[in-house]
N, C-alpha and C. Protein backbone atom coordinates (compact mmCIF):
# COMPACT_ATOMS: atom_id res chain seq x y z
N UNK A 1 12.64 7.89 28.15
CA UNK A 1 13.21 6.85 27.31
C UNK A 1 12.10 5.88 26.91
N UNK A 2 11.89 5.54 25.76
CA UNK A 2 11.25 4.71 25.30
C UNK A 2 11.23 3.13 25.38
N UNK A 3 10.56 2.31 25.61
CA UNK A 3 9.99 1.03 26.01
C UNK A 3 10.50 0.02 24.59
N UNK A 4 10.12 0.41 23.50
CA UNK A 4 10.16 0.07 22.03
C UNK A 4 11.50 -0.36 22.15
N UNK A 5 11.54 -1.79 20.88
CA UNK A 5 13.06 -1.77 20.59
C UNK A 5 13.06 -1.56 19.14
N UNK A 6 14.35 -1.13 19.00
CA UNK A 6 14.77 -0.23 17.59
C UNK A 6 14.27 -1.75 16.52
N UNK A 7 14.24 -1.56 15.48
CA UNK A 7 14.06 -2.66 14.20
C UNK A 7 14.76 -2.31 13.20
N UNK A 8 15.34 -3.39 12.60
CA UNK A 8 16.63 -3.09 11.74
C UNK A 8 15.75 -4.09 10.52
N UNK A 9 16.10 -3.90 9.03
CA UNK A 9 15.71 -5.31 8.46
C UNK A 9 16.92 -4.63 7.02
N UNK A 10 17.59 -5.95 7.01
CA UNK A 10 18.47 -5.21 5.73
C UNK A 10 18.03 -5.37 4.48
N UNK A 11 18.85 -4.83 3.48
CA UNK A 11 18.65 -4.39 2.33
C UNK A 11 17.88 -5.79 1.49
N UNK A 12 18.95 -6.86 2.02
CA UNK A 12 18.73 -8.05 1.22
C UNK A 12 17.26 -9.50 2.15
N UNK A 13 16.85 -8.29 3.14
CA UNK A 13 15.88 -9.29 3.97
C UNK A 13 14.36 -8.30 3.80
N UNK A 14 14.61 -7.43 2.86
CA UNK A 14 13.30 -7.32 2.55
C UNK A 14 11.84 -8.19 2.42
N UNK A 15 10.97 -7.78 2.48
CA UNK A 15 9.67 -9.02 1.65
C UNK A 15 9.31 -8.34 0.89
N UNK A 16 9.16 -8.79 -0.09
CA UNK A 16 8.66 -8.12 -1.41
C UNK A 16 7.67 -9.30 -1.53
N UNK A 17 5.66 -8.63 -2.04
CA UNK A 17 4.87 -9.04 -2.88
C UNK A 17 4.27 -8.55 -3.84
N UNK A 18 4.16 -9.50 -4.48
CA UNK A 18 3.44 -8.98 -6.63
C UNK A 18 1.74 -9.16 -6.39
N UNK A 19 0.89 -8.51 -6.25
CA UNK A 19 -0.63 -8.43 -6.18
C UNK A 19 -0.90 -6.83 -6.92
N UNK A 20 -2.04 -6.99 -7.58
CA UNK A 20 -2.67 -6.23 -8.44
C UNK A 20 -1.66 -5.01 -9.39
N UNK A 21 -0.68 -6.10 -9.84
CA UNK A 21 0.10 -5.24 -11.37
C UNK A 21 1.05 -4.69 -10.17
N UNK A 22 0.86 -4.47 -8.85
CA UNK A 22 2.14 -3.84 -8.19
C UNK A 22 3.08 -4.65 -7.46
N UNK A 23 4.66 -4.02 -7.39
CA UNK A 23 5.55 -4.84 -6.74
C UNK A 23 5.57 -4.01 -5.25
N UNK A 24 5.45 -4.60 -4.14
CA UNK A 24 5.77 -3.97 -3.13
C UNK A 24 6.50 -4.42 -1.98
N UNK A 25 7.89 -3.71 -1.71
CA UNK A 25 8.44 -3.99 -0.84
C UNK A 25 8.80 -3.37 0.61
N UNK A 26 8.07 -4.73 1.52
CA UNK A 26 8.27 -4.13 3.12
C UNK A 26 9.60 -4.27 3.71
N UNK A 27 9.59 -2.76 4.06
CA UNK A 27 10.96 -2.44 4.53
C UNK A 27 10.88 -2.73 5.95
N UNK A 28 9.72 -1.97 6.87
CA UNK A 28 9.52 -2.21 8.09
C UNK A 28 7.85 -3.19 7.99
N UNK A 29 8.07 -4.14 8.68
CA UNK A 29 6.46 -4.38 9.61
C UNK A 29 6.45 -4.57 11.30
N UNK A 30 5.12 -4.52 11.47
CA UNK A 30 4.73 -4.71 12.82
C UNK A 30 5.73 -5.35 13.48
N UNK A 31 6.58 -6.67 12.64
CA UNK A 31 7.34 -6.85 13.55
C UNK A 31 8.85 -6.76 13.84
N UNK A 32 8.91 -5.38 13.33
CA UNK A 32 10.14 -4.63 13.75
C UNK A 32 9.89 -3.39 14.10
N UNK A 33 8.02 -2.93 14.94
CA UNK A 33 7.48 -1.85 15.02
C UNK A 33 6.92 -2.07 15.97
N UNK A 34 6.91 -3.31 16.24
CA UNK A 34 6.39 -3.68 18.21
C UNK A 34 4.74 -3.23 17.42
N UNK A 35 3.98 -3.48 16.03
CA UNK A 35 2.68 -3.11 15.61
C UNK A 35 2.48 -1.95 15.15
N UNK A 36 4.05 -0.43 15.54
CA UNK A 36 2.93 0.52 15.18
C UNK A 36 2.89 0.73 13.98
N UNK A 37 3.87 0.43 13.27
CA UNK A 37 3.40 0.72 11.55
C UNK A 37 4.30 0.06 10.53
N UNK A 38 3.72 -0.20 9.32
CA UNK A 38 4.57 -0.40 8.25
C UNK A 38 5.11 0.47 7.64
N UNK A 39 5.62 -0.11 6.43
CA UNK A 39 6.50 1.33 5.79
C UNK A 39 6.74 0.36 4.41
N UNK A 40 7.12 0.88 3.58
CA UNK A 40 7.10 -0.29 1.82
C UNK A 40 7.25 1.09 0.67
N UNK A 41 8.07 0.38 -0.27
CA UNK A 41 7.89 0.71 -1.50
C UNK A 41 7.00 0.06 -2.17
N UNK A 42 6.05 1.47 -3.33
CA UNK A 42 5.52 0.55 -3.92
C UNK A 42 5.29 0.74 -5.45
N UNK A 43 5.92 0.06 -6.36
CA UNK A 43 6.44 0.24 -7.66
C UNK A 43 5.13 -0.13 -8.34
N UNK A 44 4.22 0.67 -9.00
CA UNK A 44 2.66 0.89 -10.09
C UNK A 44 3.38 1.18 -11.56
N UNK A 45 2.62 0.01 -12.14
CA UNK A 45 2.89 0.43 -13.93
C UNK A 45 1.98 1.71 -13.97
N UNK A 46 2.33 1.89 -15.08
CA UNK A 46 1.87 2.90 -15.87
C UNK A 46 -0.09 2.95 -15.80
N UNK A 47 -0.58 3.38 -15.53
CA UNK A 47 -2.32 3.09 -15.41
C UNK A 47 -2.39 2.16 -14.32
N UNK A 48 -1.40 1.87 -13.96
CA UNK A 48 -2.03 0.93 -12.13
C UNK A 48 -2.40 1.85 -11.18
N UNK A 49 -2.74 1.07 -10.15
CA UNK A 49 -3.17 1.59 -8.55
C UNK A 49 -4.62 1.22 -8.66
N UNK A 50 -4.79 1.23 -7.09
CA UNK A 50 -6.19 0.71 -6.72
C UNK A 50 -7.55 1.13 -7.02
N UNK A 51 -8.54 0.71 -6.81
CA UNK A 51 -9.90 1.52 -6.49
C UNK A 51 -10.14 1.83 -5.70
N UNK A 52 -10.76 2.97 -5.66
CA UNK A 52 -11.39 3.48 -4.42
C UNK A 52 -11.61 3.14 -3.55
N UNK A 53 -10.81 3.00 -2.33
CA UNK A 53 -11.29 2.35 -0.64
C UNK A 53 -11.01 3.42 0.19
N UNK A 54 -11.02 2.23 1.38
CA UNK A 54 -11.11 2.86 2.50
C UNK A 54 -10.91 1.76 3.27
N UNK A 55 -9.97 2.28 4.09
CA UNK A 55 -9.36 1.54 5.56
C UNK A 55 -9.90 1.51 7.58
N UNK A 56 -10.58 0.48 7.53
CA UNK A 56 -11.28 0.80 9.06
C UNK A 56 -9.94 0.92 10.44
N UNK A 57 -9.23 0.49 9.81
CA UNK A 57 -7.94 0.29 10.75
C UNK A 57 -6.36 1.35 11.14
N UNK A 58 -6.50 1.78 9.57
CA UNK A 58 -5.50 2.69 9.07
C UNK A 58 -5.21 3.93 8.73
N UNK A 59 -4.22 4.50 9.56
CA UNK A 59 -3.53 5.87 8.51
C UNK A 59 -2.98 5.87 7.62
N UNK A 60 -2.93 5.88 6.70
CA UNK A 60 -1.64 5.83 5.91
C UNK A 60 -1.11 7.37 4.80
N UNK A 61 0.34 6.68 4.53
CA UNK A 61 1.08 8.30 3.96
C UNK A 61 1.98 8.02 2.90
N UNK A 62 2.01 8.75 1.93
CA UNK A 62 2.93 8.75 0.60
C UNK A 62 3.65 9.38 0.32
N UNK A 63 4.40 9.31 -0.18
CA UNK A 63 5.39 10.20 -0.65
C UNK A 63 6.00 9.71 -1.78
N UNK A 64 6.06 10.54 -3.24
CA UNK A 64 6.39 10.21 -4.59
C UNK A 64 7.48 10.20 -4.48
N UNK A 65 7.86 9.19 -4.90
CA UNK A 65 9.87 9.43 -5.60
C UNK A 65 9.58 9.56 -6.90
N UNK A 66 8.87 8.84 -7.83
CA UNK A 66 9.55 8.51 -9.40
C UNK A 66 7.78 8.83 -9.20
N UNK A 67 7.91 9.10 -10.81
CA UNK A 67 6.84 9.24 -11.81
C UNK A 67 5.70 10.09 -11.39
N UNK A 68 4.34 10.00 -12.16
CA UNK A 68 3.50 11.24 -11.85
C UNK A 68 2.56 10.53 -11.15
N UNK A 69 1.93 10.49 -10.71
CA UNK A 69 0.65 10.41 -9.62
C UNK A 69 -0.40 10.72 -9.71
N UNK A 70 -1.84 10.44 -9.29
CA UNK A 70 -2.98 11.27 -9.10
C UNK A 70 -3.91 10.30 -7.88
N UNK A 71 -3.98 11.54 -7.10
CA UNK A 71 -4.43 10.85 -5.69
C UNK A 71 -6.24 11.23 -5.72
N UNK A 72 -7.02 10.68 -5.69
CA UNK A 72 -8.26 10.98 -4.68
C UNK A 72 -8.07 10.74 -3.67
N UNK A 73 -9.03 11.99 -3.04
CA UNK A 73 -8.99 12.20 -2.01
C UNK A 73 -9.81 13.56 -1.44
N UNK A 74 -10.87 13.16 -0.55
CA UNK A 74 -12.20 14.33 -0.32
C UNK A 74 -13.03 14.00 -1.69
N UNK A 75 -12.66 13.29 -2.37
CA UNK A 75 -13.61 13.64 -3.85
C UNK A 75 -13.05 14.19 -4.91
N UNK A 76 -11.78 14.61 -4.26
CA UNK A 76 -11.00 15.22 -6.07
C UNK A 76 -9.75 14.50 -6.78
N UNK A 77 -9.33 14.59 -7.34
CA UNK A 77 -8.58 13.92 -7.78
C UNK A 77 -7.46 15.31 -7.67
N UNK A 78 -5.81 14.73 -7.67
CA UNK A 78 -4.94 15.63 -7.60
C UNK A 78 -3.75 14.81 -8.25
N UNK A 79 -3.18 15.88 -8.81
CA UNK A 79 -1.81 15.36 -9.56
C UNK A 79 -0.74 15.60 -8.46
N UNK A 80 0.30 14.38 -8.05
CA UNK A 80 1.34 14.16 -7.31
C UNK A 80 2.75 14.18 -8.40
N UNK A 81 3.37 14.80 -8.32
CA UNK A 81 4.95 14.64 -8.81
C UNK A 81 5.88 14.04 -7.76
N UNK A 82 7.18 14.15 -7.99
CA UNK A 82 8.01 13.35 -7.14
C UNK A 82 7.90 14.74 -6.24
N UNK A 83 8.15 14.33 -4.34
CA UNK A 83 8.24 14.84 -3.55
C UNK A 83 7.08 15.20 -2.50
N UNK A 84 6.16 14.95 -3.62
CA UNK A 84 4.54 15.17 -3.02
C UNK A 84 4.74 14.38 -1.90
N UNK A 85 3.56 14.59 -0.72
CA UNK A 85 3.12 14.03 0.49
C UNK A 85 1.78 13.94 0.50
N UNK A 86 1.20 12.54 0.73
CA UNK A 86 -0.62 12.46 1.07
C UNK A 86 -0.52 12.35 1.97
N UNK A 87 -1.63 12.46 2.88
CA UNK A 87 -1.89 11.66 4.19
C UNK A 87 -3.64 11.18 3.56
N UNK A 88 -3.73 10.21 3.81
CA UNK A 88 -5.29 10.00 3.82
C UNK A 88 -5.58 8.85 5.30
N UNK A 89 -6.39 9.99 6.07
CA UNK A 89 -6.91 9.20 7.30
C UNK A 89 -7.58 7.91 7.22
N UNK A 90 -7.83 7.16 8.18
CA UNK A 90 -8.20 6.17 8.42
C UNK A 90 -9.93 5.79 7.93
N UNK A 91 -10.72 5.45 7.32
CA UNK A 91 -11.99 5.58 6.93
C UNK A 91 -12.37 7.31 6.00
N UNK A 92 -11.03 7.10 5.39
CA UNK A 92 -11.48 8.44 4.40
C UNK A 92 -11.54 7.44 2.46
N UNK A 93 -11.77 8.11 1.90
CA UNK A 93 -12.22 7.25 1.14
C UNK A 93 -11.10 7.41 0.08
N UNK A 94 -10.35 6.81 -0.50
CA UNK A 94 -9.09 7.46 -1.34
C UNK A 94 -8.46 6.41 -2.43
N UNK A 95 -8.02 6.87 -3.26
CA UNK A 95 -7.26 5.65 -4.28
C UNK A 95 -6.01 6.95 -4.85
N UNK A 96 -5.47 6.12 -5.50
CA UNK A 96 -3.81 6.50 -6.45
C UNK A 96 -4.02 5.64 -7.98
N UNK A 97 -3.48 6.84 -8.89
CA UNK A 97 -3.27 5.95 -10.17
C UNK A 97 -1.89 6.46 -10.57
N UNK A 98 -1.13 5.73 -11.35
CA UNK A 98 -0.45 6.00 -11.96
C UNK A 98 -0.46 6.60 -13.50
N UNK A 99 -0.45 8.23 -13.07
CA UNK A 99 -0.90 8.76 -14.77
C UNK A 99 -0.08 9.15 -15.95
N UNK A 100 1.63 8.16 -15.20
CA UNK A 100 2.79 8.84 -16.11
C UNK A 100 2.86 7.66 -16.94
N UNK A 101 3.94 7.59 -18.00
CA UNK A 101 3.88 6.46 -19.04
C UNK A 101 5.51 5.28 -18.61
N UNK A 102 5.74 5.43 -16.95
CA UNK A 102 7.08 4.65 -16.60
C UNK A 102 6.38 4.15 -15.32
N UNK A 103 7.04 3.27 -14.54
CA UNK A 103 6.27 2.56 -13.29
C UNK A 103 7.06 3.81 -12.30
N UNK A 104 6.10 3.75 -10.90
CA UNK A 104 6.07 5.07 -10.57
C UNK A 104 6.57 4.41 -9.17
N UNK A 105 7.22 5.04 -8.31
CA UNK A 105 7.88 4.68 -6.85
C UNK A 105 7.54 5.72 -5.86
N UNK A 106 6.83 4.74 -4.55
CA UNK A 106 6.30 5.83 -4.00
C UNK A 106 6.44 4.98 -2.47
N UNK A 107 7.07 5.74 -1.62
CA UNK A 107 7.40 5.22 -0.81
C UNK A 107 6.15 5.76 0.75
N UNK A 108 5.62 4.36 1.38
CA UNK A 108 4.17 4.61 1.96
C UNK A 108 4.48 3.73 3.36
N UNK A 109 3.50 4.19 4.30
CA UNK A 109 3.49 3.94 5.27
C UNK A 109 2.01 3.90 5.82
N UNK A 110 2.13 2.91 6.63
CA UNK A 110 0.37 2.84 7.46
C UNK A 110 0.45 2.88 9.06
N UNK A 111 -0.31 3.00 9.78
CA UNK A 111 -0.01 3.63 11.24
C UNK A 111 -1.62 2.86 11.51
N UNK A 112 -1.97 1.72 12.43
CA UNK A 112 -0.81 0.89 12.72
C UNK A 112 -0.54 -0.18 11.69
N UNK A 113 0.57 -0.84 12.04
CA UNK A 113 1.19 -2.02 11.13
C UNK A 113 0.07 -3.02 11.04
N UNK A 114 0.18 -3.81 9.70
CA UNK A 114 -0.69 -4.88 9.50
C UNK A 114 -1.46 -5.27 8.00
N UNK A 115 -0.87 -4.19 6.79
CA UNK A 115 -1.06 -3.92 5.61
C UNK A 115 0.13 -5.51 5.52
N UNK A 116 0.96 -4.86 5.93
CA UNK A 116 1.99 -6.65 5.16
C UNK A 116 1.28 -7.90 5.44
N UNK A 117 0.56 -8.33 6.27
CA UNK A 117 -1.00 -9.68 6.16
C UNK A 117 -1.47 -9.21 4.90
N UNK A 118 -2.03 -8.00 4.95
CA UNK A 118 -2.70 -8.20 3.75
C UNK A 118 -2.37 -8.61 2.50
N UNK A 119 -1.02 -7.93 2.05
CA UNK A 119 -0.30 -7.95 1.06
C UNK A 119 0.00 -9.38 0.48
N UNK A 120 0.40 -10.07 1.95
CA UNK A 120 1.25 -11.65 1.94
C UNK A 120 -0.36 -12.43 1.33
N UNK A 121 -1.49 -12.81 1.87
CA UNK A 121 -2.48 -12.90 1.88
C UNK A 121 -3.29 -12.95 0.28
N UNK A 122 -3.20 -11.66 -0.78
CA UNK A 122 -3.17 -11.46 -1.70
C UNK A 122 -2.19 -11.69 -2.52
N UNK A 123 -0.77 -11.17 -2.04
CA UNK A 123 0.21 -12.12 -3.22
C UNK A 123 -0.48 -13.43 -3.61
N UNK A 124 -0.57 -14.34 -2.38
CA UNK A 124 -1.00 -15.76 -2.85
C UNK A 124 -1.83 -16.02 -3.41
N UNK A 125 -3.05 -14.95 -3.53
CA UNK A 125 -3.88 -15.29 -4.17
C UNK A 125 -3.66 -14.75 -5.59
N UNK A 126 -2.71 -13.95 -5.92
CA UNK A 126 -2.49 -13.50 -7.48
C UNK A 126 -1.86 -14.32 -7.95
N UNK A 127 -0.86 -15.37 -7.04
CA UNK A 127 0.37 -15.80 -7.95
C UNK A 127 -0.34 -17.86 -8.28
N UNK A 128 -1.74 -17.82 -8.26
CA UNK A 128 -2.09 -19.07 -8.72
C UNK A 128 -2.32 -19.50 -10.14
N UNK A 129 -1.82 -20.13 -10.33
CA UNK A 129 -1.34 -20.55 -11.79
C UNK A 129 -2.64 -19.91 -12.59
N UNK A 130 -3.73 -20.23 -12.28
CA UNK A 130 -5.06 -19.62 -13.06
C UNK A 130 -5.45 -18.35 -12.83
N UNK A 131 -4.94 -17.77 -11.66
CA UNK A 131 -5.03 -16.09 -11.94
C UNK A 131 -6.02 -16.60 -10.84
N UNK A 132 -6.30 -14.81 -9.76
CA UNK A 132 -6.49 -14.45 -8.65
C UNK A 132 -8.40 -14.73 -8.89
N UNK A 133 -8.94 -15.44 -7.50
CA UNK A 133 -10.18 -15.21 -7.68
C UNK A 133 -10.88 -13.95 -6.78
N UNK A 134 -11.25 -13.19 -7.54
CA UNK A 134 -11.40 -11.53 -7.25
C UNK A 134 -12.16 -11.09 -5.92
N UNK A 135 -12.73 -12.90 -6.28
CA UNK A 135 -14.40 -12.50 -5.05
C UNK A 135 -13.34 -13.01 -4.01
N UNK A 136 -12.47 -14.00 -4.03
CA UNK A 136 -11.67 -14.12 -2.48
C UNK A 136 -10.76 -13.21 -1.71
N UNK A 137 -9.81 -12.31 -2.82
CA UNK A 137 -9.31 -11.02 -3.29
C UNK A 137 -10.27 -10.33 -1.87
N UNK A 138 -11.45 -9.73 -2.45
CA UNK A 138 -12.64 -8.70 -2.18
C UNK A 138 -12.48 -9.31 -0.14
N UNK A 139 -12.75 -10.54 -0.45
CA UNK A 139 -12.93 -10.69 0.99
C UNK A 139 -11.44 -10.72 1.94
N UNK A 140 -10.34 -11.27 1.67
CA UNK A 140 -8.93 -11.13 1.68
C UNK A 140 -9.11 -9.50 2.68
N UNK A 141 -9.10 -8.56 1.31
CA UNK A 141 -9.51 -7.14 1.67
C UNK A 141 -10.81 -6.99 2.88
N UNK A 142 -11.92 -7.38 3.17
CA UNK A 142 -12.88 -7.49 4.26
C UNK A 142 -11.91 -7.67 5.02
N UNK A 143 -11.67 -8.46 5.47
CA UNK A 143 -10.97 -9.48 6.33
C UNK A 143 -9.91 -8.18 7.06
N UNK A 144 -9.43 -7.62 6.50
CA UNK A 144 -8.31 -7.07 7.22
C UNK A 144 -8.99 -4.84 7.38
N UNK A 145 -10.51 -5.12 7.02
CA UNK A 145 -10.84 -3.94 7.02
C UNK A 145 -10.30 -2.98 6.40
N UNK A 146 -10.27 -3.23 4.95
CA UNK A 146 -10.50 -2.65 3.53
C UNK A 146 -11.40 -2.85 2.77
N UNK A 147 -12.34 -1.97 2.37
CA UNK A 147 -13.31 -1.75 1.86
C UNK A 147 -13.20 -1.30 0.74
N UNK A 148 -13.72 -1.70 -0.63
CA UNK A 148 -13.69 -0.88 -2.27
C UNK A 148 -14.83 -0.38 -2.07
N UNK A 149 -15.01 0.71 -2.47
CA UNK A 149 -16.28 1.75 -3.07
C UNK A 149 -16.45 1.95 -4.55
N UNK A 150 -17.89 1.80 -4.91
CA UNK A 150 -17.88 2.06 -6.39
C UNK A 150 -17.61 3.58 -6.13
């Protein structure tokens, strides 16, 4: 029998944050995971998703619901439809774009929890009346051991 206690968070006690063109909402965090992982939707316009990083801390995993996808990952790029599964390990180097012409839903998870700091962290810094300063952004990302690669 397990030590863990179960975590519930309802429909209407989500957290949802708006940082870089995406909406993302945490369904589970660390602290309804006793730390071990998050879990979030995360809704990309059309040509969104990140650059190229890499996580010193993290597993993380995808899975497409809506729209088309294209994952790096090892160095290639791959087209995701709905149903697809990534895994990209922890210090592997990887990004997602959105290559369909509708915002794309993709429901993700990180192992262990602690992406929702980041998220909360960066919302605030996108939602300042003058727009996000990139270089605090960059470090935001340091800070929680995320790394961009050209």
């Amino acid at each position: 029998m397990s030590s863990k206690t179960a975590g519930f968070v309802p429909a209407g006690e989500v957290r949802v944050f708006r940082a870089f063109g995406e909406e993302i909402h945490f369904h589970l965090t660390g602290a309804q995971t006793g730390g071990l992982l998050a879990q979030w939707l995360e809704i990309t316009p059309p040509g969104g998703g990140p650059p190229p990083h890499y996580h010193t801390g993290e597993d993380e995993w995808f899975c497409v619901l809506e729209g088309k996808m294209s994952f790096l990952l090892d160095g290639v790029w791959r087209e995701a439809e709905p149903g697809a599964g990534v895994f990209a390990p922890k210090n592997s180097i990887h990004a997602f774009k959105n290559t369909g012409d509708t915002p794309s839903r993709m429901l993700v998870a990180a192992s262990p929890a602690g992406f929702e700091d980041f998220f909360e962290r960066a919302a605030a810094e996108f939602a300042r009346p003058d727009g996000p300063d990139m270089d605090r952004v960059t470090q935001i990302a340091a800070d929680q051991g995320i790394h961009f690669v050209e």
